[in-house]
Protein backbone atom coordinates (compact mmCIF):
# COMPACT_ATOMS: atom_id res chain seq x y z
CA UNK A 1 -0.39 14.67 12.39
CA UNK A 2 0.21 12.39 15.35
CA UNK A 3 -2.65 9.63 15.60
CA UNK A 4 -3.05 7.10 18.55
CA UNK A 5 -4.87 4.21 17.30
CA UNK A 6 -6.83 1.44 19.73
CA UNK A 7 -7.52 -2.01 18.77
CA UNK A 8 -7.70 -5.15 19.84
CA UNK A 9 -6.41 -6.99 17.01
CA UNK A 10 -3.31 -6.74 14.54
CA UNK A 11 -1.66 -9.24 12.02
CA UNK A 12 0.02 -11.63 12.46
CA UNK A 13 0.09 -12.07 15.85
CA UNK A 14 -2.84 -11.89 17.07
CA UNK A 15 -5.42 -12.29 14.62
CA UNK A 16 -9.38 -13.40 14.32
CA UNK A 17 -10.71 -11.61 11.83
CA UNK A 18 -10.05 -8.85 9.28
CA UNK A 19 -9.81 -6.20 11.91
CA UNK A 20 -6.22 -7.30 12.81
CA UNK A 21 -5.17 -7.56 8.98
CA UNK A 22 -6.37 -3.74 8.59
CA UNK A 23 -4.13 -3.02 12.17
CA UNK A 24 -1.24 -4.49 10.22
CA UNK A 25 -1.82 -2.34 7.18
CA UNK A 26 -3.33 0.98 7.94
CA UNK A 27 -0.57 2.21 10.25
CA UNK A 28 1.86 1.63 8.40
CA UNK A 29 0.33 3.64 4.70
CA UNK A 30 -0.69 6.34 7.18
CA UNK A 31 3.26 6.24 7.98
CA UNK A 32 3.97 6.76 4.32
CA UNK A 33 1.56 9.13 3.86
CA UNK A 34 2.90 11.52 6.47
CA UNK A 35 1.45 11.02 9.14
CA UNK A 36 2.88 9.74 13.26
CA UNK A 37 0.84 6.73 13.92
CA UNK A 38 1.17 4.59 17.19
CA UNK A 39 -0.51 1.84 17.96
CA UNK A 40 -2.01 0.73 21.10
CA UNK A 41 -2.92 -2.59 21.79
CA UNK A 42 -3.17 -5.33 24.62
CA UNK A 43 0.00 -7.03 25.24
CA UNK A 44 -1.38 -10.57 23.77
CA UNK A 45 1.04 -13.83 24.26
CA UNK A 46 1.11 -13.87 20.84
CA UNK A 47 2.62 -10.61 20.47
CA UNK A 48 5.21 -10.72 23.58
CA UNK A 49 6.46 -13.76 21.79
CA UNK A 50 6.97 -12.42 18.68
CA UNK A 51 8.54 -8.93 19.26
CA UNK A 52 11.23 -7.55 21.42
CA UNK A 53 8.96 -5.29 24.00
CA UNK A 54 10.69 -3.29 26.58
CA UNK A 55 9.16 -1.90 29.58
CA UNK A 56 8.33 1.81 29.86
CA UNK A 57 5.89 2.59 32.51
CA UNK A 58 5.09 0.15 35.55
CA UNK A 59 3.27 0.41 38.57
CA UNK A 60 0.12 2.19 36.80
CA UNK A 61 -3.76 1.74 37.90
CA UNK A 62 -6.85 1.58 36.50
CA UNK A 63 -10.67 1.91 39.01
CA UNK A 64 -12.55 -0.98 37.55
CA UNK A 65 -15.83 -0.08 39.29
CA UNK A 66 -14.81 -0.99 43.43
CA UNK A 67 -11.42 -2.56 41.94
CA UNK A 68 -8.35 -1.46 41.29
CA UNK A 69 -6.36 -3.00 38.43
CA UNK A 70 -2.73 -2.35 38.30
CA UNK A 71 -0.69 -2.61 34.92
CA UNK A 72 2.53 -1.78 33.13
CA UNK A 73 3.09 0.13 29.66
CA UNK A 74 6.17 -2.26 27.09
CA UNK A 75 7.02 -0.62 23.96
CA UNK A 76 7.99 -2.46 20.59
CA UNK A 77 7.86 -2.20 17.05
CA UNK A 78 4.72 -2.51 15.11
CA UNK A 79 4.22 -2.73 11.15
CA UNK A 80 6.46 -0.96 9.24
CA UNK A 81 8.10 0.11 12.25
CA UNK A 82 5.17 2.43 13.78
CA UNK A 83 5.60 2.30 17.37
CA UNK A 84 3.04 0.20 19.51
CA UNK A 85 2.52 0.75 23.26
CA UNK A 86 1.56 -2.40 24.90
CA UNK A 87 -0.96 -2.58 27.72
CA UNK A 88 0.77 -5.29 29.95
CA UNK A 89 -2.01 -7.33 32.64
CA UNK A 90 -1.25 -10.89 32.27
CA UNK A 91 -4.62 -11.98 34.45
CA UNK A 92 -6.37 -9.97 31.23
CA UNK A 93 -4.30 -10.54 28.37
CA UNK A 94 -1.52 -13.41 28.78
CA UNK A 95 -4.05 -16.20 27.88
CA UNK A 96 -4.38 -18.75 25.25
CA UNK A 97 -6.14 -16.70 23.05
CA UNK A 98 -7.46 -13.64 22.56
CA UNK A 99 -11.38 -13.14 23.59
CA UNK A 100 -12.15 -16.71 24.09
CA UNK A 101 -11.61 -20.87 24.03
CA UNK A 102 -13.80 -23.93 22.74
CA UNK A 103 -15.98 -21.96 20.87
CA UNK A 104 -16.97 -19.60 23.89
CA UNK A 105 -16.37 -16.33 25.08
CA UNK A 106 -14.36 -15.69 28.49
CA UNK A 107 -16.38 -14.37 30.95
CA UNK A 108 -14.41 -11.15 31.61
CA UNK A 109 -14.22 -9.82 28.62
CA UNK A 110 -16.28 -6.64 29.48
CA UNK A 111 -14.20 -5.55 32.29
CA UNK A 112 -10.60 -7.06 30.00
CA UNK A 113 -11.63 -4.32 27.77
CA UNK A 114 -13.35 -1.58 29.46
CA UNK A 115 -9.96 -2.07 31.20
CA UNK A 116 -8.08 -1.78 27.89
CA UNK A 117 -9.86 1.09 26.80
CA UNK A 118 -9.14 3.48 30.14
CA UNK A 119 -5.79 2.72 30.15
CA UNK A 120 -5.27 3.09 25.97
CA UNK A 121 -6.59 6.65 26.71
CA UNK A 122 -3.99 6.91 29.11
CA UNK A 123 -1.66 5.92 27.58
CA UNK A 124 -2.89 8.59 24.79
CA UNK A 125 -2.65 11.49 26.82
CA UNK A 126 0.63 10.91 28.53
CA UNK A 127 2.69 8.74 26.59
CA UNK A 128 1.58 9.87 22.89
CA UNK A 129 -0.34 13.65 23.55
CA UNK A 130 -2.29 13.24 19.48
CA UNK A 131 -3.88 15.39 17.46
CA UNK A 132 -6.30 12.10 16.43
CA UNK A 133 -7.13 8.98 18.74
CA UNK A 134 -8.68 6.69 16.29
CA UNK A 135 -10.33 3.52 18.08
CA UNK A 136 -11.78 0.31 16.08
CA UNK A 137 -14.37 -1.83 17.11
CA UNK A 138 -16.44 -2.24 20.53
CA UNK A 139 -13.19 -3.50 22.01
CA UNK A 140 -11.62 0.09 22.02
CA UNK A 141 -14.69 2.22 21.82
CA UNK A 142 -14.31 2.79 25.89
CA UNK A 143 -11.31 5.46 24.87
CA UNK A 144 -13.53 7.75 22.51
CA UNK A 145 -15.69 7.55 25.66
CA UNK A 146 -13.95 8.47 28.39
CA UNK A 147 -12.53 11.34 26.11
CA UNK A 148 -15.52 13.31 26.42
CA UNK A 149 -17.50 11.59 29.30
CA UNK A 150 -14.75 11.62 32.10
CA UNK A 151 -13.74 14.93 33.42
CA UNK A 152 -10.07 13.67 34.37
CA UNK A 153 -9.89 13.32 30.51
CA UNK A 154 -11.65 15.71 28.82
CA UNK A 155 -9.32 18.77 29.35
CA UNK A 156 -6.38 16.71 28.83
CA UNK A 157 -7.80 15.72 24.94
CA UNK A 158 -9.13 19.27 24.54
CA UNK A 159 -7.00 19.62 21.32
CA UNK A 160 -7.46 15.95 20.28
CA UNK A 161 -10.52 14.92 17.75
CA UNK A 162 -11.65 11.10 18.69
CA UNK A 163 -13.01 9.36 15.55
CA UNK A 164 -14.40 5.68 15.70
CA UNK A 165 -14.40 2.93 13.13
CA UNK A 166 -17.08 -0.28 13.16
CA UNK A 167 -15.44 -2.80 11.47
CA UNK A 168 -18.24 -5.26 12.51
CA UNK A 169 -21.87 -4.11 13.57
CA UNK A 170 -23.24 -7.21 14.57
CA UNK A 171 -20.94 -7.12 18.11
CA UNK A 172 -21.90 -4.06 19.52
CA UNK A 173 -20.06 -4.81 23.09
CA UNK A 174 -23.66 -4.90 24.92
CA UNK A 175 -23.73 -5.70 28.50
CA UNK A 176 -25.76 -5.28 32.09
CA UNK A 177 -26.99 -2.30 32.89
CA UNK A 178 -25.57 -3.33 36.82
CA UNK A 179 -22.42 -3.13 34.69
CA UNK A 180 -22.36 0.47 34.16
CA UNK A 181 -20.25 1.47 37.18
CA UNK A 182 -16.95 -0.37 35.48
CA UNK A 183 -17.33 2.80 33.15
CA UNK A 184 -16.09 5.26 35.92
CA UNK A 185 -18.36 8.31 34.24
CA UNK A 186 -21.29 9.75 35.47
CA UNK A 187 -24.82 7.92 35.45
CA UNK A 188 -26.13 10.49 33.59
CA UNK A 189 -24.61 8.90 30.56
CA UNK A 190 -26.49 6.31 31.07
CA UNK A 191 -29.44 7.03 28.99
CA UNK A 192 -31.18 7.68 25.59
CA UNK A 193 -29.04 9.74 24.00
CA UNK A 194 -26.05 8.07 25.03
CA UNK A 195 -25.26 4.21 26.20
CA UNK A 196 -28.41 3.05 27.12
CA UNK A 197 -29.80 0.71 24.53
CA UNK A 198 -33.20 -1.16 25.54
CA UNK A 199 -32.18 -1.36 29.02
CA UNK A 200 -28.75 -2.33 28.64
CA UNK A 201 -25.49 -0.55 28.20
CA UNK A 202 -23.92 -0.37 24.21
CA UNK A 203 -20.51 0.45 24.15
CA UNK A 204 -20.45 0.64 20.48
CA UNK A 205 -23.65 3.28 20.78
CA UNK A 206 -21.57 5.05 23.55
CA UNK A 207 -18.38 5.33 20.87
CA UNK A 208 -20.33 6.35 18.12
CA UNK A 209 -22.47 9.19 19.97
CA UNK A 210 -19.35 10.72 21.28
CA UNK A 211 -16.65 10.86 18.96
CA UNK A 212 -16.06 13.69 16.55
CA UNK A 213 -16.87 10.97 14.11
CA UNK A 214 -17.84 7.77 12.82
CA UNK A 215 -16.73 5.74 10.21
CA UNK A 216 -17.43 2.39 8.71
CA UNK A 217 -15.09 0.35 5.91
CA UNK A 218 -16.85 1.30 2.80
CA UNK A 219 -19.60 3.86 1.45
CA UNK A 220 -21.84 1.40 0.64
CA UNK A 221 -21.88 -0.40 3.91
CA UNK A 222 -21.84 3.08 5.37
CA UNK A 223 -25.48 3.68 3.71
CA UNK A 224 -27.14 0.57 4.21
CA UNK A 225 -26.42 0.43 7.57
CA UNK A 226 -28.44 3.89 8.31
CA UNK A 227 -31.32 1.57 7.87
CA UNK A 228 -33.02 -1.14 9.62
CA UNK A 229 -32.20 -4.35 7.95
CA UNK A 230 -28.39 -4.11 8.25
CA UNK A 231 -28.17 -1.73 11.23
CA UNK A 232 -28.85 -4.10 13.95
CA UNK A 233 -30.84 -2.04 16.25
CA UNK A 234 -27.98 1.18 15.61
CA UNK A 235 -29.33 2.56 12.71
CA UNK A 236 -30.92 5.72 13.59
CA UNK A 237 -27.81 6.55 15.73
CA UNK A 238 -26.00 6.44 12.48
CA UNK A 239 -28.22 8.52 10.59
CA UNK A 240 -28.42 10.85 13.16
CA UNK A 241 -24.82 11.38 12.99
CA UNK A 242 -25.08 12.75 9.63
CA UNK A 243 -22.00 14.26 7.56
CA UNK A 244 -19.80 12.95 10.90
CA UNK A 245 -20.79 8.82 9.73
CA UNK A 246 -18.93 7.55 6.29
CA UNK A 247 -17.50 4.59 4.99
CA UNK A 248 -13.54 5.05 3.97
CA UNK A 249 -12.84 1.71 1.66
CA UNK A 250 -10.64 -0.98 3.67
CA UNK A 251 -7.18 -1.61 1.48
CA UNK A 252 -5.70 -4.87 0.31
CA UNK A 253 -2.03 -5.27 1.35
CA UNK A 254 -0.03 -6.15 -1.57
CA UNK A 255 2.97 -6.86 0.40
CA UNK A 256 1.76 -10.25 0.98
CA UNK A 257 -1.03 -10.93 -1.90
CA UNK A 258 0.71 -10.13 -5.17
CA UNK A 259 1.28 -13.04 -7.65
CA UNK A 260 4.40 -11.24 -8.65
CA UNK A 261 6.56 -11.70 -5.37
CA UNK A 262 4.16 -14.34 -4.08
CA UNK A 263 6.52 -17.42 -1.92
CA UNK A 264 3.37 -19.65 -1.69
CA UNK A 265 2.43 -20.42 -4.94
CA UNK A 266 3.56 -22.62 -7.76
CA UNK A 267 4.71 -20.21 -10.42
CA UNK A 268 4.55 -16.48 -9.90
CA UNK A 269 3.27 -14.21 -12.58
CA UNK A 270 2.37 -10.63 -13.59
CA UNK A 271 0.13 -8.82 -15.78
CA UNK A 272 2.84 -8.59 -18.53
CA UNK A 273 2.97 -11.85 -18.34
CA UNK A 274 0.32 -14.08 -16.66
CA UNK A 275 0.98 -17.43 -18.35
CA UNK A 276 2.30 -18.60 -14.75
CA UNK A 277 -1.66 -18.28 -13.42
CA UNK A 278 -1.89 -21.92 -15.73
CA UNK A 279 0.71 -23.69 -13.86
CA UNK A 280 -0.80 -22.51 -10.42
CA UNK A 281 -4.25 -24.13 -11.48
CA UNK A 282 -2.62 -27.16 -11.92
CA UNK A 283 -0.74 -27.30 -8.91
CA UNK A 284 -4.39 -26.42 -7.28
CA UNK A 285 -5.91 -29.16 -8.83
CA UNK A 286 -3.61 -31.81 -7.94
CA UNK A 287 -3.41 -30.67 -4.09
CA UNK A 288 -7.07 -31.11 -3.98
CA UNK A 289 -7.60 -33.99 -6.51
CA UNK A 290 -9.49 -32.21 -8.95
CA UNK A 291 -9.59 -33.93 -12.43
CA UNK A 292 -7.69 -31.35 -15.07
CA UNK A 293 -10.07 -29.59 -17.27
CA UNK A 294 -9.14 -27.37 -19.97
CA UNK A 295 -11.67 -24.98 -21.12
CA UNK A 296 -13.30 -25.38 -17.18
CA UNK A 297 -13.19 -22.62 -15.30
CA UNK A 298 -12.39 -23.29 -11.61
CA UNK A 299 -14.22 -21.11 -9.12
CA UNK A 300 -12.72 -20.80 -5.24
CA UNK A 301 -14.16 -19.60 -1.77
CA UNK A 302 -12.01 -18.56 1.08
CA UNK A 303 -14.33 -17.69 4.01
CA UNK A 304 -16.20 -17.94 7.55
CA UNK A 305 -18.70 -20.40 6.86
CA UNK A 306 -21.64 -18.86 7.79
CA UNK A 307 -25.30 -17.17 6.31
CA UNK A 308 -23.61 -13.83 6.39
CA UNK A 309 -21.18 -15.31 3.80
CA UNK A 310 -23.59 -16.48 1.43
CA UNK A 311 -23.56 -20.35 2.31
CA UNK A 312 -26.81 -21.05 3.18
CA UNK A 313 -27.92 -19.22 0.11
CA UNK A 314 -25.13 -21.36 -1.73
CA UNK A 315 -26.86 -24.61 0.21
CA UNK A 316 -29.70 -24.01 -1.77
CA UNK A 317 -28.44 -23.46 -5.03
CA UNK A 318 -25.63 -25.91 -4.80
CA UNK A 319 -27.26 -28.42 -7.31
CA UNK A 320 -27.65 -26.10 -9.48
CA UNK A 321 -24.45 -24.86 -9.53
CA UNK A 322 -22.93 -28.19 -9.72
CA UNK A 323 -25.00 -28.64 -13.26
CA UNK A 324 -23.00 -25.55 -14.37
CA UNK A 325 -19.55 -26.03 -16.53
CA UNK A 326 -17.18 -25.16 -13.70
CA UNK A 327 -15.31 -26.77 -10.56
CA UNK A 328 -15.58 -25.62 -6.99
CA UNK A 329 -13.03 -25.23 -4.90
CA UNK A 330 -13.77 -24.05 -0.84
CA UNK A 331 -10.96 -23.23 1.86
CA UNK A 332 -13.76 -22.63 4.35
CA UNK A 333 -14.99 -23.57 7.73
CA UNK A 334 -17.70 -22.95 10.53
CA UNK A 335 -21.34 -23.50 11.06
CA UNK A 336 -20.82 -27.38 11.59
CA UNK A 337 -24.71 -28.37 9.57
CA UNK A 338 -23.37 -26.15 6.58
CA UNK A 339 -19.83 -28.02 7.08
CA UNK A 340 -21.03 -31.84 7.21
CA UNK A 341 -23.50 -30.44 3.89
CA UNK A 342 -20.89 -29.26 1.66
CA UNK A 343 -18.64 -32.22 2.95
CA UNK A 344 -21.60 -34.82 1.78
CA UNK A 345 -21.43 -32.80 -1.38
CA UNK A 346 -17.97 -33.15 -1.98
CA UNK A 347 -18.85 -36.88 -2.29
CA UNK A 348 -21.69 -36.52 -4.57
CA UNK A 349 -19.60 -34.51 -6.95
CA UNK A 350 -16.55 -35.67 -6.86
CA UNK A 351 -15.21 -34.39 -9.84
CA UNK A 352 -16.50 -30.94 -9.46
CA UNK A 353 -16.34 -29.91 -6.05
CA UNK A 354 -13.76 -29.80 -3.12
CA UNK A 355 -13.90 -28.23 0.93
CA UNK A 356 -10.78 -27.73 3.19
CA UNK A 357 -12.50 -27.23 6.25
CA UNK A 358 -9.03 -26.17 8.32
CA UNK A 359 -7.60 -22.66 7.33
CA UNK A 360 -4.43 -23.08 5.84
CA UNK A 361 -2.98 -19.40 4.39
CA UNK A 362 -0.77 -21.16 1.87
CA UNK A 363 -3.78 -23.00 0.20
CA UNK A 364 -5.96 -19.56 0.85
CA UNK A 365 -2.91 -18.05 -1.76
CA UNK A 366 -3.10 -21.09 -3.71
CA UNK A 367 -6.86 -20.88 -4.73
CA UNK A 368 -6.53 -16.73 -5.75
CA UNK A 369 -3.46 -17.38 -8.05
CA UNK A 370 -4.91 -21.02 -9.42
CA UNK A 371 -8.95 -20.35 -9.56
CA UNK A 372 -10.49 -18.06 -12.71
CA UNK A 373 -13.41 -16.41 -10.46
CA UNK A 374 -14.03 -16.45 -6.90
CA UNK A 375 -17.26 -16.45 -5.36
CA UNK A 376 -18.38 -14.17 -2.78
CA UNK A 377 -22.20 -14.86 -2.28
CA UNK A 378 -22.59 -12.71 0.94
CA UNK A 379 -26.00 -11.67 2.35
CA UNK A 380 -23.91 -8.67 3.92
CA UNK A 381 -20.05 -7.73 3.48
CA UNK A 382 -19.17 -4.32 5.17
CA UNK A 383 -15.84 -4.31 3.12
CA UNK A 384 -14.54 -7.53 1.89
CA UNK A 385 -10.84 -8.24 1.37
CA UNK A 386 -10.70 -11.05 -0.90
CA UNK A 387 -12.21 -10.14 -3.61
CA UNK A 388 -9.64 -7.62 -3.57
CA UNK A 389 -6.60 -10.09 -3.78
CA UNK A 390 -8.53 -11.96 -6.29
CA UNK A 391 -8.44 -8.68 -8.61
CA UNK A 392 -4.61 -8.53 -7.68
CA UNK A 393 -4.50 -12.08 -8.96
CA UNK A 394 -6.59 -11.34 -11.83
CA UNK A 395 -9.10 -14.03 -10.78
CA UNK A 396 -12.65 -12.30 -11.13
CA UNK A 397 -15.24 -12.14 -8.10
CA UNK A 398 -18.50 -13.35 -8.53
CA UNK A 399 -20.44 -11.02 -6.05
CA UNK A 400 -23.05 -9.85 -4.54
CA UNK A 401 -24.05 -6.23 -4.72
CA UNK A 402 -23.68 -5.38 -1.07
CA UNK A 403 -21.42 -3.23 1.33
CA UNK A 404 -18.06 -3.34 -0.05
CA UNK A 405 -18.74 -6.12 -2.71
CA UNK A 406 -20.72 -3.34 -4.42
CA UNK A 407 -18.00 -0.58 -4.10
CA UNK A 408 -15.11 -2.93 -5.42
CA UNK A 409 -16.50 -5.35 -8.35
CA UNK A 410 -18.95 -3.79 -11.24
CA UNK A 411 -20.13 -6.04 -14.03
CA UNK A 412 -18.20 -7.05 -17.24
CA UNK A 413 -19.99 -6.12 -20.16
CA UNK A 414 -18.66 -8.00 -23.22
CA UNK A 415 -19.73 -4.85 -25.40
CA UNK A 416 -17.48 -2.52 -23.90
CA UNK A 417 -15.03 -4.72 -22.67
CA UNK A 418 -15.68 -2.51 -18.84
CA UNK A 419 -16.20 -4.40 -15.70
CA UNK A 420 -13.65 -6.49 -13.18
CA UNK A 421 -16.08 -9.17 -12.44
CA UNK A 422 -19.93 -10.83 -12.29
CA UNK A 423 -22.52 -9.20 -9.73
CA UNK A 424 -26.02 -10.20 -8.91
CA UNK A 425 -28.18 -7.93 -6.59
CA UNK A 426 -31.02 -9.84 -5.07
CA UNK A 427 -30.37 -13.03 -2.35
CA UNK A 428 -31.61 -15.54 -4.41
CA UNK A 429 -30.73 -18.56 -6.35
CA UNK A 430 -31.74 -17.57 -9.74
CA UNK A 431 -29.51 -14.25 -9.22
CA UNK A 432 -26.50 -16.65 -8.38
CA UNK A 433 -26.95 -19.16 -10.70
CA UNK A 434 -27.21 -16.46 -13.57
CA UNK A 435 -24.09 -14.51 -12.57
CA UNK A 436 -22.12 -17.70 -12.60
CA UNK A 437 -23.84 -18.62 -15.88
CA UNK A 438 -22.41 -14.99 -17.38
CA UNK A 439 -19.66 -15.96 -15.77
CA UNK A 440 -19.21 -19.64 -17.42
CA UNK A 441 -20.04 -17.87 -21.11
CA UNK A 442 -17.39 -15.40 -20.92
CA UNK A 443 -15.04 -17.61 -20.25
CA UNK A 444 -15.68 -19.48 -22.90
CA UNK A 445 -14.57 -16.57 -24.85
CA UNK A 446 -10.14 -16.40 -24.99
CA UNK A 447 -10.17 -12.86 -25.84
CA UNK A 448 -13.27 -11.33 -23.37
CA UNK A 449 -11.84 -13.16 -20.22
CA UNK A 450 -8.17 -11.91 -21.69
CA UNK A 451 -10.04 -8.37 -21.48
CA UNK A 452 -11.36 -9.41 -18.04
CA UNK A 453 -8.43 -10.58 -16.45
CA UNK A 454 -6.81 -6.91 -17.42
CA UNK A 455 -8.88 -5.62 -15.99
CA UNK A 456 -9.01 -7.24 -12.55
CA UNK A 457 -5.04 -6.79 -12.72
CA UNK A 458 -5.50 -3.09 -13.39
CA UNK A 459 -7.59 -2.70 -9.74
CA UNK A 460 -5.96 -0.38 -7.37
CA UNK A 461 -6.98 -1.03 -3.89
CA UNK A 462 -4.08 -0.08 -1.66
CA UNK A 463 -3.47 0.86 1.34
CA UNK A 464 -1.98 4.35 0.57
CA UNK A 465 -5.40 5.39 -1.35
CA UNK A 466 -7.25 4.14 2.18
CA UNK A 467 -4.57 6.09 4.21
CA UNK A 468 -4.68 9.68 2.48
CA UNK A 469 -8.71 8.87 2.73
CA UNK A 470 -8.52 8.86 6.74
CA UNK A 471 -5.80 12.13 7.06
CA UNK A 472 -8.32 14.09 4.53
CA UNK A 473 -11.36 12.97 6.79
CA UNK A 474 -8.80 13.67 10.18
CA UNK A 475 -7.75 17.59 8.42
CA UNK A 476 -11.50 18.31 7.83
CA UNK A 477 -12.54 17.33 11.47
CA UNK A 478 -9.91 19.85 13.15
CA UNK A 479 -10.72 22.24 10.90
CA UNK A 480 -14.57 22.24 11.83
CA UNK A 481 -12.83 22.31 15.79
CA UNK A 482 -10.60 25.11 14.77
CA UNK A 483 -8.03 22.87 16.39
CA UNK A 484 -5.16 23.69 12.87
């Protein structure tokens, strides 16, 4: 099975959020798992300086609306070696960084990517002729589009299903409605049933109405967003989808998080033998001038710093938390009022708490291998990856039940000895402060958080499980097209 896959993103180099870490993983399991996967992506600096590209089409155009934009295809090789066309226009993509500078957005970044999306399915149809094009996010969702909603496309992906994957609901790509030309497909997709969303157009709405299917990064997420709290205004498009909308569980790449081959920290370990996660607290402790404390557990955070993550809820409760047996350790940055809190905080507790407001990946590895829990307080997560390396490190999540959070971490029960980790289900301070409290008392315990930690390192949340997922979902979609 031959699958073209559109994003905008992909790890290492060129990277904002967990979108390009899932571009640097999925490709390559689907490669294992027998599948063709290319990738198609915009030529970023980032990435022409970091792999050998060579040109293979030039002199190619794209109608933007009255314009014409002219670009070139390079080829180079991706993750694992998958293939990755490039979509070379350095007015578009050569810039500093990747949709914006200083905090804002460039000002093109419709027509960049309405761009990138007509000539992706280009590319598609000539260069790669799939049996899947699978696009990600609002930044790609113009392919799925033009698939089925411009005729110079639609008989050349007769054979091809087009499935879509939101990765992040809350940017939905929503622009003008004077806008709609840049589209090059007929007005008469401008409407209820397909782009139009309260007078403007929705590219994400667009992607998701006419693809063969839709997809989200775990079942949970993949329910709650069918209603109105977490659906952002997209919710009955979702549920009218039906069977065609699920959530397929975002992997962990143990390549680079596994405390058994991991460079960056102080002492590498295994479940066999995980007496080297005691020399990594220490080194954790002295890099951020915590006071050594046996019989302490020491919690971390790496994350956004924002409401969605759970800080504002963790603003609240923070005094609370700080009366608790436990240090805090964040590697987290952001809303600047929730930054210059915790940072007061860090001098009020001195002994107890510490924030790294810069991301620094070595520390990020340094707090899964060194901390016993890791908190993950989220008012919404649609997947979550690092509570997923903290399993791998056999560090257990603190959680909240939500989106992915829910689908990866279920509560230890001392009884039974079952359970990877702590979970609370409502958004409030008494739910946190108890599941850190259950938290604090197993702990206290040698042989239940022994039990706990085996369990964490017995997770399995791998790409390959993610990638035969996707080709099962990909078979069953041809098959309902008779297209096998």
């Amino acid at each position: 099975m031959k699958v073209a896959i559109i994003a905008a993103e992909i790890s290492p180099w060129a990277k904002v959020g967990g979108l390009a870490d899932v571009m640097g993983a999925l490709p390559p399991a689907l490669k294992r798992a027998g599948a063709e996967p290319v990738l198609i992506l915009p030529a970023y600096r980032g990435i022409l300086a970091s792999v050998g590209a060579r040109s293979v089409v030039q002199g190619l155009e794209v109608e933007l609306g009255d314009a014409l934009e002219r670009y070139s295809v390079l080829r180079a090789d991706g993750p694992g070696g998958v293939p990755m066309y490039l979509v070379s226009h350095p007015g578009f993509f050569e810039r500093a960084e990747i949709y914006g500078e200083r905090g804002k957005d460039y000002p093109d970044n419709f027509r960049r990517y309405i761009f990138f999306g007509r000539a992706a399915a280009e590319i598609a149809a000539d260069l790669v002729v799939p049996d899947v094009v699978h696009a990600h996010d609002w930044h790609a969702s113009v392919a799925p589009i033009v698939m089925r909603a411009d005729a110079r496309f639609r008989e050349r992906f007769a054979r091809t299903i087009s499935v879509f994957t939101i990765h992040n609901l809350a940017f939905q790509g929503l622009m003008d409605a004077d806008d709609f030309p840049l589209l090059g497909i007929d007005r008469s997709y401008f409407g209820i049933e397909g782009l139009e969303f309260f007078g403007r157009v929705n590219l994400m709405k667009g992607a998701v109405v006419l693809c063969d299917g839709a997809s989200t990064v775990s079942p949970t997420y993949a329910r709650e967003v069918t209603a109105a709290e977490l659906g952002f205004g997209l919710e009955g498009v979702l549920a009218h989808k039906g069977a065609h909308f699920l959530g397929i569980l975002n992997g962990a790449d143990y390549s680079e998080w596994n405390p058994a081959t991991d460079s960056m920290i102080a002492e590498r370990y295994r479940p066999e033998r995980p007496e080297g996660k005691r020399a990594c607290a220490r080194d954790l402790r002295e890099a951020v001038s915590l006071p050594h404390g046996e019989g302490v557990p020491l919690v971390g955070m790496v994350s956004r710093m924002t409401s969605q993550k759970g800080f504002d809820l963790l603003h609240e409760a923070l005094d609370k938390v700080m009366e608790l047996d436990l240090q805090l350790v964040m590697l987290a940055s952001g809303d600047p009022k929730l930054e210059e809190f915790f940072r007061e905080a860090e001098r009020r507790y001195p002994g107890k708490l510490r924030l790294v407001a810069e991301f620094d990946n070595r520390m990020a590895h340094r707090i899964q291998a060194g901390c016993d829990a890791f908190l993950m307080p989220s008012r919404f997560e649609p997947c979550g990856l690092t509570q997923m390396y903290a399993a791998k490190y056999g560090t257990a999540p603190v959680v909240r039940a939500t989106g992915g959070l829910r689908d990866t971490v279920s509560e230890f029960d001392p009884e039974s000895g079952s359970g990877n980790g702590f979970v609370f289900e409502q958004y409030r301070v008494e739910e946190l402060i108890g599941a850190l409290r259950r938290m604090t008392a197993t702990f206290k315990s040698s042989s239940k958080w022994r039990r706990l930690m085996a369990n964490c390192f017995a997770c399995d949340f791998s790409w390959n499980r993610a990638a035969r997922s996707y080709l099962g979902w990909f078979q069953s979609l041809r098959r309902e097209r008779n297209l096998d």
